[in-house]
Protein backbone atom coordinates (compact mmCIF):
# COMPACT_ATOMS: atom_id res chain seq x y z
CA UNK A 1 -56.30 23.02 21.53
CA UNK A 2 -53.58 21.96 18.64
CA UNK A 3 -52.13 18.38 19.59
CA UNK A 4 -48.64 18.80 18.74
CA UNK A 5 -48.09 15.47 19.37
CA UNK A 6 -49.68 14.29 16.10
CA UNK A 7 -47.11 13.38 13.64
CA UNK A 8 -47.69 14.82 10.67
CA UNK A 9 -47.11 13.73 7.07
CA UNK A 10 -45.99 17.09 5.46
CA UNK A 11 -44.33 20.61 7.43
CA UNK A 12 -45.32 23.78 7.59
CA UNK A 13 -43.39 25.05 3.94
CA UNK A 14 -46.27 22.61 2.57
CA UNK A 15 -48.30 24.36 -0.05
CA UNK A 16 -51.99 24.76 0.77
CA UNK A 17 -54.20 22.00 -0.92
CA UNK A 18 -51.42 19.98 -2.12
CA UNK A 19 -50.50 17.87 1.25
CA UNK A 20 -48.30 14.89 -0.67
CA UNK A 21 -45.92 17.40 -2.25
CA UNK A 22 -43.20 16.00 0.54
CA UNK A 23 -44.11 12.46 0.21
CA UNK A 24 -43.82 12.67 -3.85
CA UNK A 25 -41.03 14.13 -3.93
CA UNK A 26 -39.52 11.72 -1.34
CA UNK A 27 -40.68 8.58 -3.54
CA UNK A 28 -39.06 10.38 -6.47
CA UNK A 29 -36.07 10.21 -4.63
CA UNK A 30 -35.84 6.82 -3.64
CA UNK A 31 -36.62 5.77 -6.94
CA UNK A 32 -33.79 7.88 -8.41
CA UNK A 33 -31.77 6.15 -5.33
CA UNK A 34 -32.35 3.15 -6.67
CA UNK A 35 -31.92 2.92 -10.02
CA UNK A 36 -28.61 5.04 -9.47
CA UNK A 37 -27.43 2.30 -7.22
CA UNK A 38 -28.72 -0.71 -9.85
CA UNK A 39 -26.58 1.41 -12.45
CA UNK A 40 -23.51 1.46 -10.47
CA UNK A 41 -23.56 5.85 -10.45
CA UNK A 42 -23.67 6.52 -6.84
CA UNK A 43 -21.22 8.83 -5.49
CA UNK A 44 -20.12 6.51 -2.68
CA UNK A 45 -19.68 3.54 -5.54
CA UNK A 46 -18.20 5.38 -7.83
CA UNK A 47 -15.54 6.40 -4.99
CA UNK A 48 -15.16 3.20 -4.40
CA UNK A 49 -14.28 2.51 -7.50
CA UNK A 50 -11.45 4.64 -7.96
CA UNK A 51 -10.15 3.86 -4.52
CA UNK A 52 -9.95 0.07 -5.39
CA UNK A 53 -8.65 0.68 -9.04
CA UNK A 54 -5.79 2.80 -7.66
CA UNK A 55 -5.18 0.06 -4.80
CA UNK A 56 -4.60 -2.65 -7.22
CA UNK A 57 -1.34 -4.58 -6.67
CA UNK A 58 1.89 -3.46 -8.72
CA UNK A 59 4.78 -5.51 -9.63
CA UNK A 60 8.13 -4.24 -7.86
CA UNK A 61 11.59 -5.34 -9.35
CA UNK A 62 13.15 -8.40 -8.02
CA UNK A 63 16.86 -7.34 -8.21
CA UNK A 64 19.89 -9.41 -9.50
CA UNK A 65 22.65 -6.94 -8.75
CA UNK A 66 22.98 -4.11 -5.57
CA UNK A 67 22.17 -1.29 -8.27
CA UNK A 68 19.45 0.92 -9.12
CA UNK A 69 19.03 0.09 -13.08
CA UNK A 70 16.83 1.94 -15.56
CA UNK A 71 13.49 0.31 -16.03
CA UNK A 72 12.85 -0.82 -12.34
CA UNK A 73 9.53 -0.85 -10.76
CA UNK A 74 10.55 1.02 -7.56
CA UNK A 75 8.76 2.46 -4.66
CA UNK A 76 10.37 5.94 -2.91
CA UNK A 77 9.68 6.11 0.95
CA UNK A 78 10.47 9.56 2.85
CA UNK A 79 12.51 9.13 6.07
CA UNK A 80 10.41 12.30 7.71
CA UNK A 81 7.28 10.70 7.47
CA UNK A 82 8.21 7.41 6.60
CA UNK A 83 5.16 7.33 3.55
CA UNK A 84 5.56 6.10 0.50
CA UNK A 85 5.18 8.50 -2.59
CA UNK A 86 1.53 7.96 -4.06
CA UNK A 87 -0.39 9.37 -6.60
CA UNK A 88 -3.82 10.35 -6.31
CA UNK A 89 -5.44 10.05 -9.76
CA UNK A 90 -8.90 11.00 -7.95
CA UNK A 91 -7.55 14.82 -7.66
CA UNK A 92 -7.00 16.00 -10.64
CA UNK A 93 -5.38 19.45 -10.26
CA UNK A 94 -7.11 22.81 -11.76
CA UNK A 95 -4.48 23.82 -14.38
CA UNK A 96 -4.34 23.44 -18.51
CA UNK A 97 -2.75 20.04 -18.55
CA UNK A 98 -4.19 16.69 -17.29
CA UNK A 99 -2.13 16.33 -13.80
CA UNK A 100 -2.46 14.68 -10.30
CA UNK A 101 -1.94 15.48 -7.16
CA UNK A 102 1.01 13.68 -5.36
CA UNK A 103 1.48 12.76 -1.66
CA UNK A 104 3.73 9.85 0.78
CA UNK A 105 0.72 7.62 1.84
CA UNK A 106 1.27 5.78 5.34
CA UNK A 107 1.53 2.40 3.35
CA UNK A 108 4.02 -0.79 2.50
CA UNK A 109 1.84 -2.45 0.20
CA UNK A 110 2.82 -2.24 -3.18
CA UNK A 111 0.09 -0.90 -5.61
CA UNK A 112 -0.60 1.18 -8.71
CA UNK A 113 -0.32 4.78 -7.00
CA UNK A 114 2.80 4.24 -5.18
CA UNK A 115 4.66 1.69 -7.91
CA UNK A 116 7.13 4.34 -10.18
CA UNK A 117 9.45 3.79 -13.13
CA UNK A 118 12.95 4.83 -13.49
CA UNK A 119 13.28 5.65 -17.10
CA UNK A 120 16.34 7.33 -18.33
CA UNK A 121 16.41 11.47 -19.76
CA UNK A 122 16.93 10.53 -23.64
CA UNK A 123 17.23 14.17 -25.31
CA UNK A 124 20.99 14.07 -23.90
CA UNK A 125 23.52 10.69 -24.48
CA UNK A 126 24.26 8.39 -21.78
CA UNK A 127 27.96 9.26 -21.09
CA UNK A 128 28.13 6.11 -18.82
CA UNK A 129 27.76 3.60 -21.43
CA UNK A 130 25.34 0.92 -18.77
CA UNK A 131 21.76 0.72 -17.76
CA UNK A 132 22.64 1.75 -14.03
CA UNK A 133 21.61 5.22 -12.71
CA UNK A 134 24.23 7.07 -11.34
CA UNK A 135 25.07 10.17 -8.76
CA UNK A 136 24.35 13.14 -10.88
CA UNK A 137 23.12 11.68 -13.79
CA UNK A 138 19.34 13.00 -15.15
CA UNK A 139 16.70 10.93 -15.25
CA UNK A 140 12.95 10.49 -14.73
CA UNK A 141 10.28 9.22 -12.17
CA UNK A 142 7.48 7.70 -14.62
CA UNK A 143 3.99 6.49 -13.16
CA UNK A 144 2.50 3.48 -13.33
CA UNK A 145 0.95 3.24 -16.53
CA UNK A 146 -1.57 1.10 -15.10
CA UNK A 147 -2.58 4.14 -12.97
CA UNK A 148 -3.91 5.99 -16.05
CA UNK A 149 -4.71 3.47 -18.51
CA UNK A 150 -1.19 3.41 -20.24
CA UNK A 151 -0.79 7.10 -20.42
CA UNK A 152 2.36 8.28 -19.38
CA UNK A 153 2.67 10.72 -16.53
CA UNK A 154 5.84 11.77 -15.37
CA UNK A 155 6.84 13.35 -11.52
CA UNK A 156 7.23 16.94 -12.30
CA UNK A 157 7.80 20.68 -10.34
CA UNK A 158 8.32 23.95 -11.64
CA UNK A 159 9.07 27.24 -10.16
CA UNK A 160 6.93 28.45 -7.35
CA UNK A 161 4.42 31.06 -7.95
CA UNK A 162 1.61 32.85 -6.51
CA UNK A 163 -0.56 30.83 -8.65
CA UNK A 164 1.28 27.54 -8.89
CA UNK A 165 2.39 26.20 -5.62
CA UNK A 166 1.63 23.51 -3.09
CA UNK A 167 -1.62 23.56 -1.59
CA UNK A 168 -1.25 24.01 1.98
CA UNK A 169 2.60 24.29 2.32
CA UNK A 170 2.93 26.97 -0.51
CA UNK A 171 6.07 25.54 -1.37
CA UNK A 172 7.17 24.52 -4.92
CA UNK A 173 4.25 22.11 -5.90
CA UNK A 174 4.93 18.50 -7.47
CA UNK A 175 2.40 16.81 -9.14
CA UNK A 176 2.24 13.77 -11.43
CA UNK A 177 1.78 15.25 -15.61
CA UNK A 178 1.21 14.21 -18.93
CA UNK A 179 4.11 15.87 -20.23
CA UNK A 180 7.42 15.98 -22.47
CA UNK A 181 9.42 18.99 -20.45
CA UNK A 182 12.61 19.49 -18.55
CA UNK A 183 10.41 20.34 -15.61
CA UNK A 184 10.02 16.39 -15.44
CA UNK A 185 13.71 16.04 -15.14
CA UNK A 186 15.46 14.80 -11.75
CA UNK A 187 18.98 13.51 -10.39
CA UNK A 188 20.01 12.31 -7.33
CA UNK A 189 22.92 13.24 -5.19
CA UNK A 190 24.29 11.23 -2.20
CA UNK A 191 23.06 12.12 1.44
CA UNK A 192 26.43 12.62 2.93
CA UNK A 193 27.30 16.18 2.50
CA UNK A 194 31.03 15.03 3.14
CA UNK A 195 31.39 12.44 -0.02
CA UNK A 196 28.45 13.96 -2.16
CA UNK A 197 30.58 15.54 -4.56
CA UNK A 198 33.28 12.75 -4.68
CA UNK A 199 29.88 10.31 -5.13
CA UNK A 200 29.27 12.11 -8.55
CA UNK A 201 29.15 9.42 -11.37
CA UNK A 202 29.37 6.25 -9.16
CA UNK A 203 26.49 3.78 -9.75
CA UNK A 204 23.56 4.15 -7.09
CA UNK A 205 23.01 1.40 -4.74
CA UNK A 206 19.78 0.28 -3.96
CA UNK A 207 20.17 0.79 0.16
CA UNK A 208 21.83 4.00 -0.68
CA UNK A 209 19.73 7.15 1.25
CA UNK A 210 19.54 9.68 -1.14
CA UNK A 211 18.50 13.23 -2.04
CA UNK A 212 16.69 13.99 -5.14
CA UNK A 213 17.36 16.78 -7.03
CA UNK A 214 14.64 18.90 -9.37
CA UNK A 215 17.18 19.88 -12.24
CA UNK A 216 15.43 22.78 -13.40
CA UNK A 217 15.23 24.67 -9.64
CA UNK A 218 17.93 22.97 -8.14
CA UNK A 219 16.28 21.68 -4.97
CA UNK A 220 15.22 18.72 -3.45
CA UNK A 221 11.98 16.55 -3.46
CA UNK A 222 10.54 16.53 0.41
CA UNK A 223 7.66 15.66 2.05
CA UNK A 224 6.82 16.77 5.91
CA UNK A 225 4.36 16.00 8.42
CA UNK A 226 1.62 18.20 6.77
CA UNK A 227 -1.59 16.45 7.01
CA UNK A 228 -3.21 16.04 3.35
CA UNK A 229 -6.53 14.66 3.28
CA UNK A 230 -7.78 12.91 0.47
CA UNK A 231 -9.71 9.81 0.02
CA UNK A 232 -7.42 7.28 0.80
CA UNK A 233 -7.28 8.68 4.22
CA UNK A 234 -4.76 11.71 6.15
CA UNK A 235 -1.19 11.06 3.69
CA UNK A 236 1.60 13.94 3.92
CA UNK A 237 2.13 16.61 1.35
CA UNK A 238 4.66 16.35 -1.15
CA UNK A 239 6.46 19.61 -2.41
CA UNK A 240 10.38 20.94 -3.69
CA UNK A 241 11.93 22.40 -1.06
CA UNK A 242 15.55 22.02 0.35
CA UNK A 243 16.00 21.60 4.21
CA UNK A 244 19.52 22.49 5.15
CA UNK A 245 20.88 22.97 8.65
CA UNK A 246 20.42 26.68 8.73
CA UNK A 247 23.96 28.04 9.20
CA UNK A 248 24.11 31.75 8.67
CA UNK A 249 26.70 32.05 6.00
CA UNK A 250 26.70 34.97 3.34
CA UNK A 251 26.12 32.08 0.81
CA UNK A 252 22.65 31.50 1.60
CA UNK A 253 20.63 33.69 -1.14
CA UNK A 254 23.15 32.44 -3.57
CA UNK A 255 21.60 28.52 -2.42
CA UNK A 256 18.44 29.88 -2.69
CA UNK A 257 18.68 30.98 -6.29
CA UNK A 258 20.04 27.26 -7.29
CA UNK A 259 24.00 28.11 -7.45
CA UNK A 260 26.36 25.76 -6.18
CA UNK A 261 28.62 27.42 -3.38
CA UNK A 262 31.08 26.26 -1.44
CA UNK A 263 29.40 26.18 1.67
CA UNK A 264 27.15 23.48 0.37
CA UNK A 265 29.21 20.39 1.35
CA UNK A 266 29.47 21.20 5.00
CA UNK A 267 25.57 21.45 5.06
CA UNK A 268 23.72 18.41 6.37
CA UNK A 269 20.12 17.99 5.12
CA UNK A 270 17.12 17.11 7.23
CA UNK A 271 15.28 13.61 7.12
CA UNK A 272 12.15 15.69 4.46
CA UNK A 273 14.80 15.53 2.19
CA UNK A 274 16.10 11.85 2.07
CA UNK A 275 14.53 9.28 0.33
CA UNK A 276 15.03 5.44 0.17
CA UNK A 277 14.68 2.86 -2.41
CA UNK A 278 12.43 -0.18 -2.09
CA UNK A 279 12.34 -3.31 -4.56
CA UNK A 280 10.98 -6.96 -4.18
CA UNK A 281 12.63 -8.58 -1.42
CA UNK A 282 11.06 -12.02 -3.10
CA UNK A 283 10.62 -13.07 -6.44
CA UNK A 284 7.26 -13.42 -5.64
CA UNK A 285 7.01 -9.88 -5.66
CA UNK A 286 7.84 -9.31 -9.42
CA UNK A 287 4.64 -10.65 -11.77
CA UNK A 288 3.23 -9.97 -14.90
CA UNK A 289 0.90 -7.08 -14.61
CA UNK A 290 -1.41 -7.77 -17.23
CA UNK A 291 -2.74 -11.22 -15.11
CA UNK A 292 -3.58 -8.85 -12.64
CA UNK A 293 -6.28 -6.75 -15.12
CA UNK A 294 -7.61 -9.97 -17.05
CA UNK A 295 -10.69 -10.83 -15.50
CA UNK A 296 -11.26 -13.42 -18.39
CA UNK A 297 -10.95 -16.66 -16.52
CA UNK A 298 -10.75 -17.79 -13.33
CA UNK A 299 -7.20 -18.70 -13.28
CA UNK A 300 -5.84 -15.60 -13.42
CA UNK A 301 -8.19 -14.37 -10.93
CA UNK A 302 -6.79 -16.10 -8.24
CA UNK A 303 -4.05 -15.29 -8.97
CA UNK A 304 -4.63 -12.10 -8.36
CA UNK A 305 -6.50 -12.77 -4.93
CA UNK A 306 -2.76 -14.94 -4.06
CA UNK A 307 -1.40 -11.84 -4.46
CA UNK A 308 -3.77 -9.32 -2.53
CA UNK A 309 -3.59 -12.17 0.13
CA UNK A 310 0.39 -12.17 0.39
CA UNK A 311 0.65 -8.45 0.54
CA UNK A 312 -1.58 -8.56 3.79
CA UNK A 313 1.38 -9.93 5.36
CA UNK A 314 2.66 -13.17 7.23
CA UNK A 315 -0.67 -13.53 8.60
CA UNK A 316 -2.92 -13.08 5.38
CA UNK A 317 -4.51 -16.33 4.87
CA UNK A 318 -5.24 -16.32 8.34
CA UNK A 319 -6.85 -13.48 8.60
CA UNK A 320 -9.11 -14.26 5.56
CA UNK A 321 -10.30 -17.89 7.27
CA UNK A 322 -10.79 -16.13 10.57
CA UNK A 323 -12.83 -13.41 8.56
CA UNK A 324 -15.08 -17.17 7.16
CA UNK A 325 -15.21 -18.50 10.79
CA UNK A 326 -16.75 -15.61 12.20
CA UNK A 327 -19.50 -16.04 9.47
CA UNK A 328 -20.16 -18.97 9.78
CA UNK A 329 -22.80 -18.98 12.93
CA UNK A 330 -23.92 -22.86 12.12
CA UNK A 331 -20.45 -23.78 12.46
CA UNK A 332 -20.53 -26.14 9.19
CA UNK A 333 -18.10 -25.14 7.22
CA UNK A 334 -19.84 -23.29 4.40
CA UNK A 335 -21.08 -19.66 3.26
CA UNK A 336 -23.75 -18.44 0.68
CA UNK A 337 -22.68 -16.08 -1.91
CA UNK A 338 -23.66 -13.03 0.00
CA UNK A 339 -21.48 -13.90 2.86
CA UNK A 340 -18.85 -14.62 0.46
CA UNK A 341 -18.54 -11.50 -1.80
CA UNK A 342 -18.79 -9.20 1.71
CA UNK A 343 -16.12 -12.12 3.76
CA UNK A 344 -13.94 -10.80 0.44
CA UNK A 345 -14.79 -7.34 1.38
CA UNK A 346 -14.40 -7.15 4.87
CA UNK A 347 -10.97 -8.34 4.25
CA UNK A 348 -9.73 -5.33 1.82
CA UNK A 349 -9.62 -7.97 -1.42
CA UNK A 350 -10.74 -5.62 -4.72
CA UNK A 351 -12.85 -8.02 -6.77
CA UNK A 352 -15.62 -6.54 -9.05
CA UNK A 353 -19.18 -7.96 -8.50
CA UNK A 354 -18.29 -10.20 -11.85
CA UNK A 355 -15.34 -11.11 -10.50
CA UNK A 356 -16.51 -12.52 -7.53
CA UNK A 357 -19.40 -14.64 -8.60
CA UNK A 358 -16.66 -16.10 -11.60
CA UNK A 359 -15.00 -17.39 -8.47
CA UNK A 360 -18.01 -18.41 -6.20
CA UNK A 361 -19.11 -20.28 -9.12
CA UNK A 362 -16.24 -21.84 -9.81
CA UNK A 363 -16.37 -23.54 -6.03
CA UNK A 364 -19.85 -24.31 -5.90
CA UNK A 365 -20.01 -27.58 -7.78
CA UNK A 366 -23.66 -28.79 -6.69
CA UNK A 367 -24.90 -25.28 -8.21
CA UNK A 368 -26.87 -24.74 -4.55
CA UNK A 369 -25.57 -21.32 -3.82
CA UNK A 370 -23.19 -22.68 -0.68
CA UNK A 371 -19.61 -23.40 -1.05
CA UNK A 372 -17.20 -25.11 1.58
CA UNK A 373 -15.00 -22.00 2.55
CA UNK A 374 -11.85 -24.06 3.67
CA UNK A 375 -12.17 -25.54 0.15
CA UNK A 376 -12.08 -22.37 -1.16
CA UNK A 377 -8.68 -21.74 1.27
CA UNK A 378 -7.19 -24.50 0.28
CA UNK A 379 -6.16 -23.56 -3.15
CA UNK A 380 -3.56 -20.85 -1.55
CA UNK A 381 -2.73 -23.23 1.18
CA UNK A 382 0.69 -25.09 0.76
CA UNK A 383 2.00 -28.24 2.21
CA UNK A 384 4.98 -27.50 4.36
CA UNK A 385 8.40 -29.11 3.82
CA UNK A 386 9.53 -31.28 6.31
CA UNK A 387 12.27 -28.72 7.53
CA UNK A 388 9.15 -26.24 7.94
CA UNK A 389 7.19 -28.84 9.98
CA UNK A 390 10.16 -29.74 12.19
CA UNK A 391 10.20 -26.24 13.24
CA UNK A 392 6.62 -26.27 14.05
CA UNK A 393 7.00 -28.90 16.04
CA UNK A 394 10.25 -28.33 17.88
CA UNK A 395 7.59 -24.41 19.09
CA UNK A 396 4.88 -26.66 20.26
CA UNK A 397 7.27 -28.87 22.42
CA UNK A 398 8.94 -25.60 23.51
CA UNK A 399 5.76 -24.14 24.63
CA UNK A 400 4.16 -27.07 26.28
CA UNK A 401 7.56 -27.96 28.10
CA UNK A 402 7.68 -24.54 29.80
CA UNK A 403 3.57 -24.11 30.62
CA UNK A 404 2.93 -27.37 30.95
CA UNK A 405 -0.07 -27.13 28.27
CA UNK A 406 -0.79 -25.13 25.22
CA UNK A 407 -3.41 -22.62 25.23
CA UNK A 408 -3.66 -19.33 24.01
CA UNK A 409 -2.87 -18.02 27.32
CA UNK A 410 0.22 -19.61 28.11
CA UNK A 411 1.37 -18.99 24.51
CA UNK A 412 0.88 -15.29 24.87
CA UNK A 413 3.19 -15.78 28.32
CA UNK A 414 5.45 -17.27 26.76
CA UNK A 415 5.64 -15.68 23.11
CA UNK A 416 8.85 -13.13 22.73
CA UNK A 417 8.53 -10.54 20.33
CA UNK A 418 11.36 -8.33 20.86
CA UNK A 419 12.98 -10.64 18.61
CA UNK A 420 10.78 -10.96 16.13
CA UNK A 421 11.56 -10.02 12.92
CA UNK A 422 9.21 -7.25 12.02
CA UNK A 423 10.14 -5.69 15.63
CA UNK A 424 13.61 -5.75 14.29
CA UNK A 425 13.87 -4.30 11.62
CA UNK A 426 12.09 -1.56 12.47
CA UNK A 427 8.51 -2.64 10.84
CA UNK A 428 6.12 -3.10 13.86
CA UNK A 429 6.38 -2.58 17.32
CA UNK A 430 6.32 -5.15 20.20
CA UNK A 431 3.01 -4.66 21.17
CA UNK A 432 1.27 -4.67 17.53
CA UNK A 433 3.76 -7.86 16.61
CA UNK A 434 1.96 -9.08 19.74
CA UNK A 435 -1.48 -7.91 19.40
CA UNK A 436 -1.43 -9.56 15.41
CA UNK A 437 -0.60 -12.87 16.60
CA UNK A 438 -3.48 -13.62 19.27
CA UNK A 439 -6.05 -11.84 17.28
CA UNK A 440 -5.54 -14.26 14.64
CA UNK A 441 -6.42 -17.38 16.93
CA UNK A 442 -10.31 -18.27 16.70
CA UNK A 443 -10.45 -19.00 20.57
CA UNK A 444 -13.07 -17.85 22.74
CA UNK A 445 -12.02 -19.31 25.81
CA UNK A 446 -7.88 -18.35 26.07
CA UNK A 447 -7.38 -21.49 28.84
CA UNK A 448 -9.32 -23.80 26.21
CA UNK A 449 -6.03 -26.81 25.23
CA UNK A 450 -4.58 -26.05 21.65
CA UNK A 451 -3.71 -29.39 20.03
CA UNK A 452 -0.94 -29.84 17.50
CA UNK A 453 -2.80 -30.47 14.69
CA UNK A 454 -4.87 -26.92 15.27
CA UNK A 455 -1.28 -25.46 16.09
CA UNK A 456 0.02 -27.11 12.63
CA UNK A 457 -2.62 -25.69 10.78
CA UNK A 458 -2.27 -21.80 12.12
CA UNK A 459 1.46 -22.30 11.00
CA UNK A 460 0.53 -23.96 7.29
CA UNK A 461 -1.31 -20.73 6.77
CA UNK A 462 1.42 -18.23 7.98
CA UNK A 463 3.70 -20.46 5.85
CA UNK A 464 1.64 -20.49 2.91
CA UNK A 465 2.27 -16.66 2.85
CA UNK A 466 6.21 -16.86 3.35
CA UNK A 467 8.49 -17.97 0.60
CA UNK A 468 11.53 -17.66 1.99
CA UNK A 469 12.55 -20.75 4.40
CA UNK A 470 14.63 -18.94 6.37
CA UNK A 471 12.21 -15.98 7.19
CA UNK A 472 9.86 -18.74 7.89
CA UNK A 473 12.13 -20.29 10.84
CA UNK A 474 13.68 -16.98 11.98
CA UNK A 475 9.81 -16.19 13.17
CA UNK A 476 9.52 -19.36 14.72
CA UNK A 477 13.08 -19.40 16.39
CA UNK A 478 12.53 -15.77 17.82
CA UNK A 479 9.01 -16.11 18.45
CA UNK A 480 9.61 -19.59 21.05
CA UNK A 481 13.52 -18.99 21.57
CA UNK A 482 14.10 -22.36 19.61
């Protein structure tokens, strides 16, 4: 009788008298494997790649003035589905010239993709004599040159057709192109249907809510909550289309074809439609590019990990030395390189393999392969002012006056963060404000008695991250009810 348990070593497809056909060509496949993945050509890598080069940090505009002026480095978030508009240089779309797909991406974080230029229209004079964009006045949405290796790609539309349209809406597709047309040409028009056309010509504020306008089809840039997935996750198509408040006036196929009727100020338009401005809010925010692309020397490397680290938020260095602690199973303070380039990793920081060892090296002065990881830390860490520190101080007082000790328990008791000023200002909700804070405490045991000096040190790292001195006390006055 046939054992059937027997595990064989080739199937039954196996040609007769050759019974290492499956094995060969299984070692001819690992080897391929391999030397793909020594050469850096796997698919997975080479995604990678792409995803991390598109993800690199962008330098927003650090404003002197309440106006949007030609030349900023802006980013344009839809109100509908509160994304931020992205390119995706990883889709290129299947037409003559070399253009992207475009889509509002569920992200804050300044980068390369979602990073755009106001440039002015040139091929007609600037009748307003200033560098400020205005109601009305044409202009163009420029890419990130960084995106594309200094080519110049320009937010464009065109008519819809049964050939060119949006890919799952159908509507009037946008896309990001590489070229010198009207179709590239936009102006904005106030959100108020009851001042828009006395808002004509009047400079453009930067916390204005606006509507922009495609100049050659006369309708407005939107985005909706159609789910678009690419491989930087599910972000929200992008198309022309103009949601109006659908009152059934005889002047409707006249708005359709682009004319201006008079029915079109008493129209209000829905949130796809209206877009918001976003520029540094810190100086830190506004940097040289090029630092951020020379991998030369190690200076300008970390500067460039500074930078990835602050864009993670109040709680970025902490989040990195929590990432070291967990690694560290021997509980002495250091990591191997290994540990190192994947603590970097795990975190979200984009450093080549190159990159990385420039910077391991860098800290490991006895050349053993082990560096001191709160060494490494320290360079982004900053001594706090003694206003900072008072603050500090006057929360740990607060805390241990109320619960009689201070341990991560009682602090989460005690902690209020419906005043906090993410919560307020719309950013984060109460329970992720809440949920960031304790996960960011290396505690085991939540009773275990939280000295000062551990206290001071979790608050040196969320300062470290926090420029401004009065965001840095608001969180601590809100937070403890100072």
């Amino acid at each position: 009788m046939h054992n059937f348990n027997v595990d064989h070593k080739y199937k039954f497809q196996t040609r007769i008298g050759n019974w290492f056909e499956e094995w060969e060509l299984d070692e001819t496949k690992k080897k391929d494997y391999l030397k793909n993945r020594q050469n850096g050509q796997l698919a997975s890598i080479v995604k990678d790649q792409k995803t991390n080069f598109s993800l690199r940090l962008a330098s927003l505009t650090y404003p002197k003035d309440e106006y949007i002026h030609f030349g900023f480095h802006i980013m344009l978030q839809n109100l509908k589905t509160q994304g931020f508009l992205s390119i995706d240089i990883q889709e290129r779309l299947k037409i003559n010239e070399e253009a992207y797909n475009v889509t509002t991406a569920p992200t804050a974080q300044s980068t390369v993709r979602s990073v755009f230029v106001v440039v002015p229209y040139n091929k007609e004079p600037n009748y307003f004599g200033d560098d400020i964009l205005h109601y009305g006045q044409h202009f163009r949405i420029l890419a990130n040159p960084r995106i594309s290796n200094n080519k110049t790609f320009y937010l464009h539309s065109l008519p819809q057709t049964p050939t060119r349209c949006a890919k799952i809406s159908r509507k009037q597709e946008v896309c990001a192109i590489e070229s010198d047309v009207f179709n590239t040409v936009w102006k904005l028009e106030h959100s108020d249907p009851k001042i828009r056309f006395e808002m004509e010509g009047q400079p453009i504020r930067i916390d204005d809510v606006v509507l922009v306008k495609h100049s050659f089809t006369q309708h407005w840039l939107a985005s909706d909550d159609i789910v678009y997935q690419n491989d930087f996750g599910r972000e929200r198509e992008v198309f022309v289309h103009s949601y109006q408040c659908l009152n059934k006036t005889q002047n409707l196929i006249a708005e359709k074809e682009g004319r201006t009727t008079i029915d079109i100020p008493l129209r209000n338009q829905e949130p796809q439609n209206l877009w918001k401005f976003f520029v540094a809010t810190k100086q830190s925010q506004q940097f040289d590019e090029s630092v951020m692309d020379d991998n030369r020397n190690v200076k300008n490397l970390m500067i460039r990990v500074k930078q990835q680290i602050t864009g993670k938020g109040s709680y970025g260095l902490r989040g990195l030395a929590k990432v070291f602690f967990e690694m560290d199973q021997n509980n002495n303070g250091v990591v191997e390189y290994d540990d190192f380039k994947w603590g970097l990793r795990n975190f979200g920081l984009n450093l080549s393999e190159d990159e990385t060892k420039m910077i391991f090296q860098t800290f490991d002065k006895n050349n053993n392969g082990k560096i001191e990881f709160n060494e490494f830390l320290d360079a982004f860490r900053l001594q706090m002012s003694d206003k900072r520190l008072y603050f500090v101080q006057r929360a740990y007082a607060s805390i241990e006056q109320r619960a009689g000790k201070v341990t991560l328990d009682t602090m989460g008791r005690t902690i209020n963060v419906k005043e906090h000023p993410d919560v307020l200002k719309g950013y984060k909700t109460e329970r992720q404000v809440f949920q960031e804070f304790v996960s960011h405490w290396n505690k085991a045991q939540p009773d275990k008695v939280i000295q000062f000096q551990e206290f001071g040190e979790f608050y040196q790292d969320v300062s470290s991250a926090i420029e401004q001195d009065e965001t840095f006390e608001a969180i601590l006055k809100k937070s403890w009810n100072l």
